[in-house]
C-alpha atoms as a PDB file:
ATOM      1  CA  UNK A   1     -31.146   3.471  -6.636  1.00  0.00           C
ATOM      2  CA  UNK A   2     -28.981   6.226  -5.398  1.00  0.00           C
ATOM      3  CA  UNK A   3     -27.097   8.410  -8.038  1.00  0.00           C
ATOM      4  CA  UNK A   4     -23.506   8.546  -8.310  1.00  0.00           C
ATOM      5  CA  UNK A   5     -21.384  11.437  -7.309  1.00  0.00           C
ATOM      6  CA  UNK A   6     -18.616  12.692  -8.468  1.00  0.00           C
ATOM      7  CA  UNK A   7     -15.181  14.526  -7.084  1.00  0.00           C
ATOM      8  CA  UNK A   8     -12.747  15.815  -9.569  1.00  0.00           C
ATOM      9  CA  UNK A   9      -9.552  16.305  -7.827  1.00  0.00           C
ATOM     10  CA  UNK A  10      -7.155  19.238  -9.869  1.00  0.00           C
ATOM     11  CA  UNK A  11      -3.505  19.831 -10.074  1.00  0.00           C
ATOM     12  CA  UNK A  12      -1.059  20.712 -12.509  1.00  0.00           C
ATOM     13  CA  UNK A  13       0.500  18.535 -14.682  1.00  0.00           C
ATOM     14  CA  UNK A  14      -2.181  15.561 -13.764  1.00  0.00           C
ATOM     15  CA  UNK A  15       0.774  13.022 -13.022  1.00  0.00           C
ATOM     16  CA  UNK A  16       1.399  13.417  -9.275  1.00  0.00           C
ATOM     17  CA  UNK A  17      -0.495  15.044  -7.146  1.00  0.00           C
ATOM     18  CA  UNK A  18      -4.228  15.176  -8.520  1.00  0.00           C
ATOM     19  CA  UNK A  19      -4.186  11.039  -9.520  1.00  0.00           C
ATOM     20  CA  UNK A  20      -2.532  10.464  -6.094  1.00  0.00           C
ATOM     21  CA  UNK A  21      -5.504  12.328  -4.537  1.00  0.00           C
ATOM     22  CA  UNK A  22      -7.852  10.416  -6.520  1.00  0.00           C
ATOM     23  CA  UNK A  23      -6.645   7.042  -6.020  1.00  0.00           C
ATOM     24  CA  UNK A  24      -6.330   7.642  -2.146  1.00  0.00           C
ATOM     25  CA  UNK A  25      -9.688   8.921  -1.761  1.00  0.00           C
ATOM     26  CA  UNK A  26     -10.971   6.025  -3.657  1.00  0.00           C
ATOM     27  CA  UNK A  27      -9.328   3.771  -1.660  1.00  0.00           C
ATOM     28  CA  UNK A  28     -10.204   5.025   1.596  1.00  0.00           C
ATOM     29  CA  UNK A  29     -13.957   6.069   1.028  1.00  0.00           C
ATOM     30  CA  UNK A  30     -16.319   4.000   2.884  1.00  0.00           C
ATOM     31  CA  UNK A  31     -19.614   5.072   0.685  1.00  0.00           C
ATOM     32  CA  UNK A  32     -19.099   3.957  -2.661  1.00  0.00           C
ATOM     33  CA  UNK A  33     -22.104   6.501  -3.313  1.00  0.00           C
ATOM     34  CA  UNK A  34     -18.548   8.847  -4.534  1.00  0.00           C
ATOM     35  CA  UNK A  35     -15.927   8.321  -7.137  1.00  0.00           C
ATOM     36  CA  UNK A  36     -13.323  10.257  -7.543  1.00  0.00           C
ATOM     37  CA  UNK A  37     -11.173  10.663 -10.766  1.00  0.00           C
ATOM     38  CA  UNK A  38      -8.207  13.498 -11.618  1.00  0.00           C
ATOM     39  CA  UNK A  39      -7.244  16.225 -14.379  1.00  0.00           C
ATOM     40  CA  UNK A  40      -4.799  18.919 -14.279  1.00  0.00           C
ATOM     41  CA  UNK A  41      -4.489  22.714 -15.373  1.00  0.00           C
ATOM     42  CA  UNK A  42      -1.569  22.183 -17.919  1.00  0.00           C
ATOM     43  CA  UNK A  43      -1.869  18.326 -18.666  1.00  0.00           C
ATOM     44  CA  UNK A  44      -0.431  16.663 -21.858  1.00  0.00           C
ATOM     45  CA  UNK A  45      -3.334  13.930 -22.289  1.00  0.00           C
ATOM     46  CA  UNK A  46      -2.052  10.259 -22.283  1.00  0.00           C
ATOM     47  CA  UNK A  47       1.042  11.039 -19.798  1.00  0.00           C
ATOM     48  CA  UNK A  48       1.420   8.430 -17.291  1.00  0.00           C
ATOM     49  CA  UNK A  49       2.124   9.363 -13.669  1.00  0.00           C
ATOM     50  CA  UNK A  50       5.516  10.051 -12.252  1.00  0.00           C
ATOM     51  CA  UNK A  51       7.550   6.899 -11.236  1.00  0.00           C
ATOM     52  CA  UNK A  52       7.952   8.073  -8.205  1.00  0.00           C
ATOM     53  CA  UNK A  53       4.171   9.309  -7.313  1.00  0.00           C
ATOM     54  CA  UNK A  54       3.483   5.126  -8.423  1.00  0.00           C
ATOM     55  CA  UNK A  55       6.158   3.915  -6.232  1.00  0.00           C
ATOM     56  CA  UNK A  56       4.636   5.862  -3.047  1.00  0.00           C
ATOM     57  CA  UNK A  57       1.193   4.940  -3.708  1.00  0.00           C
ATOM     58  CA  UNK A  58       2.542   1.379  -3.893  1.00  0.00           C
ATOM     59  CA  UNK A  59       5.223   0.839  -1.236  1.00  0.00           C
ATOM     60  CA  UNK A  60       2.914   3.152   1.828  1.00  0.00           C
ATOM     61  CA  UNK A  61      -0.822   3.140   0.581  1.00  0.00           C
ATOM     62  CA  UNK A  62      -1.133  -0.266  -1.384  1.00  0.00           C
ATOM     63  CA  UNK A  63      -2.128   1.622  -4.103  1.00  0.00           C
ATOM     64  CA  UNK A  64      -2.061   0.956  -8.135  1.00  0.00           C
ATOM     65  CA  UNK A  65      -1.853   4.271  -9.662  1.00  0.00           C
ATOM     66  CA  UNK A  66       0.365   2.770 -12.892  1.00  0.00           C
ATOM     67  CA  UNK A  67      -1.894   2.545 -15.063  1.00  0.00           C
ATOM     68  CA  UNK A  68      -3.263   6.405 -14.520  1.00  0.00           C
ATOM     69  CA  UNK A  69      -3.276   8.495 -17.692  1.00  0.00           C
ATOM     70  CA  UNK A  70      -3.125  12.118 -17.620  1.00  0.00           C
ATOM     71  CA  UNK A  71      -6.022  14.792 -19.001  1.00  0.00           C
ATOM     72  CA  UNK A  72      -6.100  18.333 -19.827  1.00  0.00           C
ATOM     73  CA  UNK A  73      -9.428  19.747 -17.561  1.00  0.00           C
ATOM     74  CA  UNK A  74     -12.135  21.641 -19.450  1.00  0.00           C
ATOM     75  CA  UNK A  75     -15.474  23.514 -18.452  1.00  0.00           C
ATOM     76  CA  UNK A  76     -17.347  20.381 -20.113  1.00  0.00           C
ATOM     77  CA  UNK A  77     -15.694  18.363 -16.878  1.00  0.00           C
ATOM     78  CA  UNK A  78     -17.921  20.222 -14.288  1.00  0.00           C
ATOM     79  CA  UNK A  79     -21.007  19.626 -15.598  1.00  0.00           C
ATOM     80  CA  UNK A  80     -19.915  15.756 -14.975  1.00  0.00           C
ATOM     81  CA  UNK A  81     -18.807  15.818 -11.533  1.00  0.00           C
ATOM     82  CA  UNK A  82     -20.098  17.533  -7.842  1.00  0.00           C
ATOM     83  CA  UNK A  83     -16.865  18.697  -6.550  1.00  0.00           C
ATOM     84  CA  UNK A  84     -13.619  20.250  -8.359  1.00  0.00           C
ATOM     85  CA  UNK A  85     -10.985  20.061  -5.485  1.00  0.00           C
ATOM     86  CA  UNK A  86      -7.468  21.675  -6.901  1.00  0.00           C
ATOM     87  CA  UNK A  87      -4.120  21.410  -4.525  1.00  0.00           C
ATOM     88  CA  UNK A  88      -3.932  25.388  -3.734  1.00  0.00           C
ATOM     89  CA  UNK A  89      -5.871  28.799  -3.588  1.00  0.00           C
ATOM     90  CA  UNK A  90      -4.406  29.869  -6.965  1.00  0.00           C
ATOM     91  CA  UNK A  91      -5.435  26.950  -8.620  1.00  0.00           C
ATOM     92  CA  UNK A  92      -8.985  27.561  -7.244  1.00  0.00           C
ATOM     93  CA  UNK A  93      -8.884  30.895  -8.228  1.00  0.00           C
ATOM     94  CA  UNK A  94      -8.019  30.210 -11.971  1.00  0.00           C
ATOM     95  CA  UNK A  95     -10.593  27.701 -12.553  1.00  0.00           C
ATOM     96  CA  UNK A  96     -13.392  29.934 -11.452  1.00  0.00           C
ATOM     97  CA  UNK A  97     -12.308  32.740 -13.896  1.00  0.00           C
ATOM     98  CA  UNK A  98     -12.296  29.676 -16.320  1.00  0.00           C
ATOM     99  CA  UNK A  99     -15.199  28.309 -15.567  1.00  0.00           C
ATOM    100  CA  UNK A 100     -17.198  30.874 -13.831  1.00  0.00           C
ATOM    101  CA  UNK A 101     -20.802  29.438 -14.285  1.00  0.00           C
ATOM    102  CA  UNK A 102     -19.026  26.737 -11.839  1.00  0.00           C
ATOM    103  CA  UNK A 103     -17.548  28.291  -9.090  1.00  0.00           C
ATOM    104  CA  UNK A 104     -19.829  27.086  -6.222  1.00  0.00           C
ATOM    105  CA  UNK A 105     -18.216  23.738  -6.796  1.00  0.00           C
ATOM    106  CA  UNK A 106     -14.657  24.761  -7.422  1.00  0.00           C
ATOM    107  CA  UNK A 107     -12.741  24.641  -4.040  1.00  0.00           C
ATOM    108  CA  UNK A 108      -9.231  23.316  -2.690  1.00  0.00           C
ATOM    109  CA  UNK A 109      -9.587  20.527  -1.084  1.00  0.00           C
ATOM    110  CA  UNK A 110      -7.890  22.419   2.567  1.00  0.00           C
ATOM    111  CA  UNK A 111     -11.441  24.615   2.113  1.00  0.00           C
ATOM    112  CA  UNK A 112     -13.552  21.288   2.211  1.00  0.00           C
ATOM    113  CA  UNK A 113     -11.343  19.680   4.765  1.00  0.00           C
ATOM    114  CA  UNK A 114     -12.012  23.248   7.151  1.00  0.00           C
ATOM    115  CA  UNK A 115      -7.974  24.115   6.585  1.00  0.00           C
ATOM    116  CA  UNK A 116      -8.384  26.671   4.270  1.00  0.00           C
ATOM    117  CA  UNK A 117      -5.053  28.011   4.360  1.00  0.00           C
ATOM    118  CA  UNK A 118      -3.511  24.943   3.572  1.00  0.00           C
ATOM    119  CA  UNK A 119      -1.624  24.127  -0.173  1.00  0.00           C
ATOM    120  CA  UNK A 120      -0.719  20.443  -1.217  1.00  0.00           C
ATOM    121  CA  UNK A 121       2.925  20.318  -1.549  1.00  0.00           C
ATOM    122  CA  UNK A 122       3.960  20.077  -4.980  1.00  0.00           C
ATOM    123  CA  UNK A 123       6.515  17.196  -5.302  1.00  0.00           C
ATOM    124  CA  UNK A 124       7.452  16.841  -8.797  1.00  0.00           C
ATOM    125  CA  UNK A 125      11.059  17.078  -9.471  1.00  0.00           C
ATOM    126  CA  UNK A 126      11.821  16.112  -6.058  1.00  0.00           C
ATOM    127  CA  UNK A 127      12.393  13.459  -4.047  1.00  0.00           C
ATOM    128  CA  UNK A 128      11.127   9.964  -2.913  1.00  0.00           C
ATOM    129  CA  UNK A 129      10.806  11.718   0.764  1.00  0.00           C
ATOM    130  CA  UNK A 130       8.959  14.857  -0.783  1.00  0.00           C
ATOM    131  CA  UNK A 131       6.457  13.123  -3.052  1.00  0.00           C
ATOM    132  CA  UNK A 132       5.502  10.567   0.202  1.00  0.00           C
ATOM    133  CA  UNK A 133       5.214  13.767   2.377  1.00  0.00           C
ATOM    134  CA  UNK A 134       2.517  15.218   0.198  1.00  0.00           C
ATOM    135  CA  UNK A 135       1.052  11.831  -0.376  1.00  0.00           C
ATOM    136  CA  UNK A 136       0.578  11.813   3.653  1.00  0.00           C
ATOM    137  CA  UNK A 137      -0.851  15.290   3.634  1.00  0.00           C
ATOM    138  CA  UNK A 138      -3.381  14.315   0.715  1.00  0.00           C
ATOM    139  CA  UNK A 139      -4.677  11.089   2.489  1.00  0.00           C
ATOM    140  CA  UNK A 140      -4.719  13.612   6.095  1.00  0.00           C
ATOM    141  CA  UNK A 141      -6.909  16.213   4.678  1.00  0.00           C
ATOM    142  CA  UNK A 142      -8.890  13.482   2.467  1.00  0.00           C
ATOM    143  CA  UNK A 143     -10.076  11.773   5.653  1.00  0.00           C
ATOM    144  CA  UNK A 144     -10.977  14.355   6.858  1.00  0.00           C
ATOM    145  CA  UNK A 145     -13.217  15.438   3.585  1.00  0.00           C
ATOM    146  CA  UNK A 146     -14.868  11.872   4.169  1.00  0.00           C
ATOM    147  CA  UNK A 147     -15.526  11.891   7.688  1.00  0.00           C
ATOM    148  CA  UNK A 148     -17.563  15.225   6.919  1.00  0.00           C
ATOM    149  CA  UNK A 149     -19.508  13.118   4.215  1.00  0.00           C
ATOM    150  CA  UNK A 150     -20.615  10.670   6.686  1.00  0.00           C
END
């Protein structure tokens, strides 16, 4: 029996980008050997997500992300899960001065898809147009994160 592992994908408020993330690379992984799940850097727990990350997910990717309820990330959280994948550099940064007995595992998620340069668009406040623009550059750099895992 093969172990599960575990991706924690990191934002900042836990109600767009990070449980959009989540949800798409559940949806699109073909080894269900990974799981991924979401948390964010200033989180109120129990938030839902953002009406308008929900309506994306729904009307492009076929996606269910209503029921999603936000968390507040802690050091306890890495020892549960393989990756930590935030949406930019600074984010990355923080977390390993947070958690520095867990920086090999902290990383955006452009430095495991090979575009290390690259930020996830934050889209809260914005737009319909603006939150399914970064929902299309999460699912891009997420297949490319599970192509490498094949």
């Amino acid at each position: 029996m093969t172990t599960s592992r575990r991706i924690l994908f990191v934002c900042t408020g836990n109600t767009c980008r990070s449980p959009m993330a989540a949800a798409l690379f559940n949806a699109m992984k073909t080894d269900n050997q990974w799981q991924a799940e979401s948390a964010g850097l200033a989180a109120f727990d129990g938030e839902g997500p953002s009406d308008t990350a929900v309506a994306v997910m729904h009307d492009v990717y076929a996606v269910d992300i209503s029921h999603h309820c936000s968390r507040l990330i802690d050091c306890r959280m890495m020892n549960q899960v393989d990756w930590v994948l935030t949406m930019s550099p600074a984010q990355r940064d923080y977390l390993r001065r947070l958690c520095p007995d867990f920086e090999d595992r902290i990383m955006t998620l452009g430095d495991l898809a090979e575009e290390p340069e690259t930020a996830v668009a934050d889209p809260y406040g914005r737009d319909y147009e603006a939150y399914r623009s970064t929902a299309g550059q999460l699912a891009a750099l997420i297949e490319k994160i599970i192509a490498k895992m094949v």
